[in-house]
C-alpha atoms as a PDB file:
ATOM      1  CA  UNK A   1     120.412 114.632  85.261  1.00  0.00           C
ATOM      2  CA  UNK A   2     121.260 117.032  88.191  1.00  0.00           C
ATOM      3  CA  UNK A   3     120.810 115.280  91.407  1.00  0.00           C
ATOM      4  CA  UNK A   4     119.871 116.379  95.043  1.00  0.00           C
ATOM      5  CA  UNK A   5     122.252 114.408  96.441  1.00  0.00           C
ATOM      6  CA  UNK A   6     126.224 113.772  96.170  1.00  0.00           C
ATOM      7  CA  UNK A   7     126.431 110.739  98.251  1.00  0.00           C
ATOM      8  CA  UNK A   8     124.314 107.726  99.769  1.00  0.00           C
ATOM      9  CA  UNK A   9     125.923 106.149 103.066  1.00  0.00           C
ATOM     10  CA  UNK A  10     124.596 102.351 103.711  1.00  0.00           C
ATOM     11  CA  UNK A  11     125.094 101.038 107.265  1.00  0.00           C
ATOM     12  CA  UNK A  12     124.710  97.413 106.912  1.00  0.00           C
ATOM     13  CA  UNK A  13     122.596  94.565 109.079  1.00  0.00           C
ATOM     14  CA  UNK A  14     124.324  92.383 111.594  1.00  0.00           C
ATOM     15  CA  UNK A  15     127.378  90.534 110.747  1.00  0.00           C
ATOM     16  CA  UNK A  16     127.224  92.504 107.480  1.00  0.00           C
ATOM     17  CA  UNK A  17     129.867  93.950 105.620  1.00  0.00           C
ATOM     18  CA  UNK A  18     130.354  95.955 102.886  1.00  0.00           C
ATOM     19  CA  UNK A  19     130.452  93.211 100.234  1.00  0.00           C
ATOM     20  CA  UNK A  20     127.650  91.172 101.860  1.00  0.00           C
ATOM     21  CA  UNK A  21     124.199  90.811 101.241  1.00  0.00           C
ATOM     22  CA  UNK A  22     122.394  93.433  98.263  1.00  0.00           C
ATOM     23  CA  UNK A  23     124.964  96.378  98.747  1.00  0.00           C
ATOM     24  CA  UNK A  24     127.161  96.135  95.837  1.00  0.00           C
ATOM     25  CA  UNK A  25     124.522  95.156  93.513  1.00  0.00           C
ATOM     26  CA  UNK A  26     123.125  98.481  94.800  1.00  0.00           C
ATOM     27  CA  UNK A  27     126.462 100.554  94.611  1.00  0.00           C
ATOM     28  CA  UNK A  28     126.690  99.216  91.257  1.00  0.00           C
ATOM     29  CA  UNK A  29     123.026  99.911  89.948  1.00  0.00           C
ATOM     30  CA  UNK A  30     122.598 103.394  91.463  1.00  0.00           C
ATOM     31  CA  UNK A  31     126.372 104.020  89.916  1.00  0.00           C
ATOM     32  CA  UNK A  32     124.982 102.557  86.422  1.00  0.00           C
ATOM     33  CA  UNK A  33     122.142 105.098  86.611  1.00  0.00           C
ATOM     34  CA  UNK A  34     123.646 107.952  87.723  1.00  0.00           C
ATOM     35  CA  UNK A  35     127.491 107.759  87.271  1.00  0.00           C
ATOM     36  CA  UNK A  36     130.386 107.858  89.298  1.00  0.00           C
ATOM     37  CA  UNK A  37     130.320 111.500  90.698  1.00  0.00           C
ATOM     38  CA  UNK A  38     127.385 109.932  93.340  1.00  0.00           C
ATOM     39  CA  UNK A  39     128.888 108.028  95.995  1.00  0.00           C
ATOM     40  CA  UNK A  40     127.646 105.228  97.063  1.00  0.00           C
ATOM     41  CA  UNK A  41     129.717 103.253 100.036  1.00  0.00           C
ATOM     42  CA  UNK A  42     128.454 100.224 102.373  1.00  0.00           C
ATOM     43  CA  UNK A  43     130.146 101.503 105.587  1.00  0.00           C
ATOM     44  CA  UNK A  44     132.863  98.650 107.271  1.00  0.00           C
ATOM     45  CA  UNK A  45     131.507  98.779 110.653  1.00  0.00           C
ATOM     46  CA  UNK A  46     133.638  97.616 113.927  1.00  0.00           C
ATOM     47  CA  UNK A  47     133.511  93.944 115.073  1.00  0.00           C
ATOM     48  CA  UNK A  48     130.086  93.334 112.951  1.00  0.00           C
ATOM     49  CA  UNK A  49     128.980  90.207 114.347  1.00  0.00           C
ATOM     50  CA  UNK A  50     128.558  91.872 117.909  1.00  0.00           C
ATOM     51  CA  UNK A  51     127.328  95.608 117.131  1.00  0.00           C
ATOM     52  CA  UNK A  52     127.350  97.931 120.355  1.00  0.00           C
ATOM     53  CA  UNK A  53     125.295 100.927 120.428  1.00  0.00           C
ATOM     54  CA  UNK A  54     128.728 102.618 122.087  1.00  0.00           C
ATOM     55  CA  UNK A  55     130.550 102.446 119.071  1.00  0.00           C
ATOM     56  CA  UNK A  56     128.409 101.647 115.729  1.00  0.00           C
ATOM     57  CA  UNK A  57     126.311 105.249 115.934  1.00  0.00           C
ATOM     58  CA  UNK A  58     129.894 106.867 116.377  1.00  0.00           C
ATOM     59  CA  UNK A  59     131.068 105.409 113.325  1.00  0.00           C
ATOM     60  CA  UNK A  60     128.027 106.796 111.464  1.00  0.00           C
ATOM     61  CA  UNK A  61     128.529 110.390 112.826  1.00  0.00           C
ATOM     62  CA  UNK A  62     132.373 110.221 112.001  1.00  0.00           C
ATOM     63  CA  UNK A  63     131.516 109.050 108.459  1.00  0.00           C
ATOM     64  CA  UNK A  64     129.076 111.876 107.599  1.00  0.00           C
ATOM     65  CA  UNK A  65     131.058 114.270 109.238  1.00  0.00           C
ATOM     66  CA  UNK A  66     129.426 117.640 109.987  1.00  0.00           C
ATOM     67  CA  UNK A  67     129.729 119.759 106.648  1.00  0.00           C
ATOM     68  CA  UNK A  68     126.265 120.800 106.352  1.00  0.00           C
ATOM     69  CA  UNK A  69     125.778 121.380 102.549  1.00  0.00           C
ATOM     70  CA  UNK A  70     127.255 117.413 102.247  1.00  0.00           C
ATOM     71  CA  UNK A  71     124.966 115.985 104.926  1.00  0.00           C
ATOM     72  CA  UNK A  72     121.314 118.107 103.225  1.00  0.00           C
ATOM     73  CA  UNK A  73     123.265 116.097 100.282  1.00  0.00           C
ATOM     74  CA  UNK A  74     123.650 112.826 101.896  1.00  0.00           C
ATOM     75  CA  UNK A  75     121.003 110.349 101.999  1.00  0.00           C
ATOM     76  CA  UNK A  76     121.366 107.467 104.955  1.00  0.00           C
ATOM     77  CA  UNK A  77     120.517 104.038 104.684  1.00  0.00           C
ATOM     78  CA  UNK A  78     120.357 101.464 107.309  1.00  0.00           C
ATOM     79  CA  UNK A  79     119.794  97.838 107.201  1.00  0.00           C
ATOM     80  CA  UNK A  80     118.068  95.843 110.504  1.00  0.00           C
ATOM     81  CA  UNK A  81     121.002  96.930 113.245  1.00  0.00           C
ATOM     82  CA  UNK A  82     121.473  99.319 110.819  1.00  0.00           C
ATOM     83  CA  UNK A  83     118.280 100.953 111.287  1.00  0.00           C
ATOM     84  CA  UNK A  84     118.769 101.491 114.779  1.00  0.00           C
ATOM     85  CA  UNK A  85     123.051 102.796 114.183  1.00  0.00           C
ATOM     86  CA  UNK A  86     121.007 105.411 111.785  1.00  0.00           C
ATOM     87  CA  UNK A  87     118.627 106.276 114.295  1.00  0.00           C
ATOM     88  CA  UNK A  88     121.023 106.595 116.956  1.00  0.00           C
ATOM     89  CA  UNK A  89     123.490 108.603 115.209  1.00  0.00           C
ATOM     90  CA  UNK A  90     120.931 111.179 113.908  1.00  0.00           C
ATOM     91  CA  UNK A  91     119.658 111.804 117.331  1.00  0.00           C
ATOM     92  CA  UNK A  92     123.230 112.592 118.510  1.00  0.00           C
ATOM     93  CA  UNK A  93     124.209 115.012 115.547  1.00  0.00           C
ATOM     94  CA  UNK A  94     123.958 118.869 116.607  1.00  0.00           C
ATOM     95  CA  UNK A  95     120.569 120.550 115.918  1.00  0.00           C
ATOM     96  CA  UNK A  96     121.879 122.370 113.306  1.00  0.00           C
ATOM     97  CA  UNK A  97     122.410 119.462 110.961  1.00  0.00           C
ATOM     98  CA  UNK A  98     120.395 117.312 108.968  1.00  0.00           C
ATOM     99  CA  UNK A  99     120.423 114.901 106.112  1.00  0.00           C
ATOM    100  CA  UNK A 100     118.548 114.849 103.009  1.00  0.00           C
ATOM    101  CA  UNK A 101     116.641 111.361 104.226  1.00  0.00           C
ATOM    102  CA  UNK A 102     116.518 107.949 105.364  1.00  0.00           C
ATOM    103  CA  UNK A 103     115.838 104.470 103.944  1.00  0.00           C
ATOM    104  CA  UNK A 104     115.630 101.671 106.488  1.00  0.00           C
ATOM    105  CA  UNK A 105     115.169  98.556 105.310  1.00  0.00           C
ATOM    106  CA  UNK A 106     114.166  95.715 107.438  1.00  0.00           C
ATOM    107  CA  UNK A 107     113.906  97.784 110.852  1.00  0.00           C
ATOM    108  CA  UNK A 108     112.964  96.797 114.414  1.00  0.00           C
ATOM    109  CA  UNK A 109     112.193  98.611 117.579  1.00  0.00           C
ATOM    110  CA  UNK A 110     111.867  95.158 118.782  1.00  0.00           C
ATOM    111  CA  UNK A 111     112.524  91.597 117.696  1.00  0.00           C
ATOM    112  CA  UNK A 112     110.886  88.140 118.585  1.00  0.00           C
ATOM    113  CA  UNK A 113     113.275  85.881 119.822  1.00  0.00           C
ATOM    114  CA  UNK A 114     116.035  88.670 121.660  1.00  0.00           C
ATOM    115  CA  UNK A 115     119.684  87.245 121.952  1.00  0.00           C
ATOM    116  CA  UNK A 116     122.012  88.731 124.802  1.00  0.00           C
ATOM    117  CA  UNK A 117     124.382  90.791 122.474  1.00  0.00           C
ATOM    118  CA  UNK A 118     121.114  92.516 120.917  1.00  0.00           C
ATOM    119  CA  UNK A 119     119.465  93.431 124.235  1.00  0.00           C
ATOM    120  CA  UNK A 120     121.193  96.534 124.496  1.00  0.00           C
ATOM    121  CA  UNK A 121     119.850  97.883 121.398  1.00  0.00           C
ATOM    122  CA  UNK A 122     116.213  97.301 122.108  1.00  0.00           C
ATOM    123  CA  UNK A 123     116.033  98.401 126.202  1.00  0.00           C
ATOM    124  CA  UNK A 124     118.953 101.087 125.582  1.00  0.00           C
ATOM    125  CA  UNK A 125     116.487 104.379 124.878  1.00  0.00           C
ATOM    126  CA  UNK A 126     117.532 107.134 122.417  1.00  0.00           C
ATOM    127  CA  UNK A 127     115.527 110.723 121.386  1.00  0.00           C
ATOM    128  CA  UNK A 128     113.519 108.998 118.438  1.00  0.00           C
ATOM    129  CA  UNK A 129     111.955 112.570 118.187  1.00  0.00           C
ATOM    130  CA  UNK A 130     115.399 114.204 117.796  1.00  0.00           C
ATOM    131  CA  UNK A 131     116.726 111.826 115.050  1.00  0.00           C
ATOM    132  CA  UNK A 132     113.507 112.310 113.391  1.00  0.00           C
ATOM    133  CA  UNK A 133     114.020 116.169 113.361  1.00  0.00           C
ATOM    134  CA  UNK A 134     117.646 115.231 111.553  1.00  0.00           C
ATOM    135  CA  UNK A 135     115.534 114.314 108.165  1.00  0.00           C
ATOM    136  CA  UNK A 136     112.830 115.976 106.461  1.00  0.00           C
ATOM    137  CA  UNK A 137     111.283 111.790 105.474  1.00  0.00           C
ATOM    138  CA  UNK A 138     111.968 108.543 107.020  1.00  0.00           C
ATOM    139  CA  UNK A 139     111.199 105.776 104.634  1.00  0.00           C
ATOM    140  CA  UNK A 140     110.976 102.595 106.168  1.00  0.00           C
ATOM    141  CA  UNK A 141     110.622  98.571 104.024  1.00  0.00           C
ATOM    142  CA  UNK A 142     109.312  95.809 105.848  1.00  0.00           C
ATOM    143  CA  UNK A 143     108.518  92.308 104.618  1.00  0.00           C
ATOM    144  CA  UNK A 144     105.374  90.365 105.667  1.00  0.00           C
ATOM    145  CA  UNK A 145     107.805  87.516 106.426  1.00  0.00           C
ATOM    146  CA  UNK A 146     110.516  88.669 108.341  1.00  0.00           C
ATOM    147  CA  UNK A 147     111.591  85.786 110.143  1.00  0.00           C
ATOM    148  CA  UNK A 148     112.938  88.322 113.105  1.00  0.00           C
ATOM    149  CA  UNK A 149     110.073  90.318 113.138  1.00  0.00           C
ATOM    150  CA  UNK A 150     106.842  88.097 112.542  1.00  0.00           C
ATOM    151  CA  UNK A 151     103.898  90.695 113.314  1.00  0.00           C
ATOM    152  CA  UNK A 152     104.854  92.900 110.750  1.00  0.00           C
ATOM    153  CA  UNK A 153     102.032  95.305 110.800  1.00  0.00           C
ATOM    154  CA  UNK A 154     102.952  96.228 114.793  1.00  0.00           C
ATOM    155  CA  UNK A 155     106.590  96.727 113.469  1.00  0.00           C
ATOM    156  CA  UNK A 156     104.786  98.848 110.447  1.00  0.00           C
ATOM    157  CA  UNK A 157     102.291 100.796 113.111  1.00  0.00           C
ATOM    158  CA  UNK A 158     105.122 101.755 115.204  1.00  0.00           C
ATOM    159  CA  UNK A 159     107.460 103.287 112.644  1.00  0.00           C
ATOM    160  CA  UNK A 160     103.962 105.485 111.056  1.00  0.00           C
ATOM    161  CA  UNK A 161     102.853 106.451 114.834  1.00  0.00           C
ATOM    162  CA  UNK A 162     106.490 106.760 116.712  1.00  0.00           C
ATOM    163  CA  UNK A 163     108.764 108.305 114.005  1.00  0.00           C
ATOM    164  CA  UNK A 164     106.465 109.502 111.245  1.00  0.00           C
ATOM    165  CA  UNK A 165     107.536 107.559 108.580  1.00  0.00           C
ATOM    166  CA  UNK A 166     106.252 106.720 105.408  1.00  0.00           C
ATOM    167  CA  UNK A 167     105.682 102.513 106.134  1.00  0.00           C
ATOM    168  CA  UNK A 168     106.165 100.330 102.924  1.00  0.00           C
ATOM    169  CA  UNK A 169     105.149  96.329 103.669  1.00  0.00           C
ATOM    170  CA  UNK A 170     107.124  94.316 101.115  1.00  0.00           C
ATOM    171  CA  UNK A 171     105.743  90.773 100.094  1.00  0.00           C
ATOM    172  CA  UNK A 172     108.152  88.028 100.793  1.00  0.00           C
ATOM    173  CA  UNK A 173     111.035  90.042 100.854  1.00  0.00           C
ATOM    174  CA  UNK A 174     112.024  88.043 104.704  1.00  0.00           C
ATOM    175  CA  UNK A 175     115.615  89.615 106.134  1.00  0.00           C
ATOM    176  CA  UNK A 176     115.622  91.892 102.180  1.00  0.00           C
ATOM    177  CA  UNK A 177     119.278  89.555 102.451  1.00  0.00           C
ATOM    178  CA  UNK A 178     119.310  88.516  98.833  1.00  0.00           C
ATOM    179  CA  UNK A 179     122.439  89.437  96.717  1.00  0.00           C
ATOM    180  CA  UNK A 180     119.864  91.538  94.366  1.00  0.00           C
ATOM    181  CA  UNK A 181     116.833  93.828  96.185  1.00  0.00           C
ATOM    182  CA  UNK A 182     114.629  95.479  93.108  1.00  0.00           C
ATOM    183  CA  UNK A 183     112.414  96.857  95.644  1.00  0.00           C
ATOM    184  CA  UNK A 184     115.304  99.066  97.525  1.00  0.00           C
ATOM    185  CA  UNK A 185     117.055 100.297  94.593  1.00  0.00           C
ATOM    186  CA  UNK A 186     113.108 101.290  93.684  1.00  0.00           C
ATOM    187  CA  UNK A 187     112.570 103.196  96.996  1.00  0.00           C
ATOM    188  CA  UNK A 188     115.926 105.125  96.377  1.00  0.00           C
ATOM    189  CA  UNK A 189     115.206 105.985  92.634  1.00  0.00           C
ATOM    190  CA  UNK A 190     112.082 107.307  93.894  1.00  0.00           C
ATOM    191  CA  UNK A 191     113.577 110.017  96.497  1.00  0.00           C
ATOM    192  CA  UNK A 192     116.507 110.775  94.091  1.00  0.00           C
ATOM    193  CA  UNK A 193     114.169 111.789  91.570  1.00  0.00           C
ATOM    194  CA  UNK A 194     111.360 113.722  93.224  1.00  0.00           C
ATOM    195  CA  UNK A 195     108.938 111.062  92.404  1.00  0.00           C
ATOM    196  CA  UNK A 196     107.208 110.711  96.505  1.00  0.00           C
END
């Protein structure tokens, strides 16, 4: 099967790493199906219980690097804090790049019960319309019982009306933190292969 994209870059959640959570069930599935010559890599992120919008988005940008045939070959996924690194990183790449899309899984603008550490990321504005310019979609998961997030369908409005993205709620899926997520590898099967 020839495939649009050579690589998939995962930026995990908070306090995530690249061996935590669903990401090398993933790596291993999506490797399964379509062999090693697509890379698929769960990014090590600095000091990942206390992500800073100063450094995580940087990390992103350095990662994907600015060859523009790899990025429209590159397909970003972010997870929670994640989300927003992806976000943040596309709306600081040069106007002349772009990737092939975006899968955020378990994203926020906002979340219920703010600590101090996460403040930043949810009062700290970025050019939404700019990182949405970076990618052609913006796929988005949510679960109907995220405990961070409890009104779901104002997380799931926002996304649709603020960054144009095609909203998926998820039943029961809460943090999507289990160590095997059917419903991502799903969402990513379905851009790789032209079937949305």
């Amino acid at each position: 099967m020839s495939l649009p994209i050579d690589r998939i870059l995962i930026v995990p959640r908070w306090a995530g790493t690249p061996t935590s959570d669903c990401y090398p069930w993933l790596i291993e599935s999506l490797q399964g199906r379509y062999g090693r010559g697509l890379e698929v890599r769960a990014l090590a992120m600095p000091e990942p219980s206390t992500p800073k919008t100063s450094t995580w988005p940087p990390v992103l940008l350095a990662e994907a690097g600015e060859n523009k045939d790899l990025l429209r070959r590159t397909l970003v996924v972010g997870h929670s804090v994640g989300c927003q690194t992806v976000l943040r990183a596309l709306a600081a790449m040069p106007d002349d790049l772009s990737v092939f899309g975006v899968l955020l899984i378990a994203a926020w603008f906002q979340v219920d019960r703010p600590w101090e550490t996460i403040l930043p990321w949810m009062v700290q504005d970025f050019d939404l319309n700019r990182a949405r310019a970076r990618t052609p979609w913006l796929d988005v998961l949510v679960s109907d019982n995220d405990p961070f997030t409890a009104n779901f369908e104002q997380t799931a409005a926002d996304f649709r009306d603020r960054a144009n993205a095609n909203v998926v709620i998820v039943p029961g899926a809460k943090h999507f933190n289990a160590v095997e997520e059917p419903r991502v590898l799903e969402a990513l099967v379905e851009r790789i292969e032209g079937k949305i």
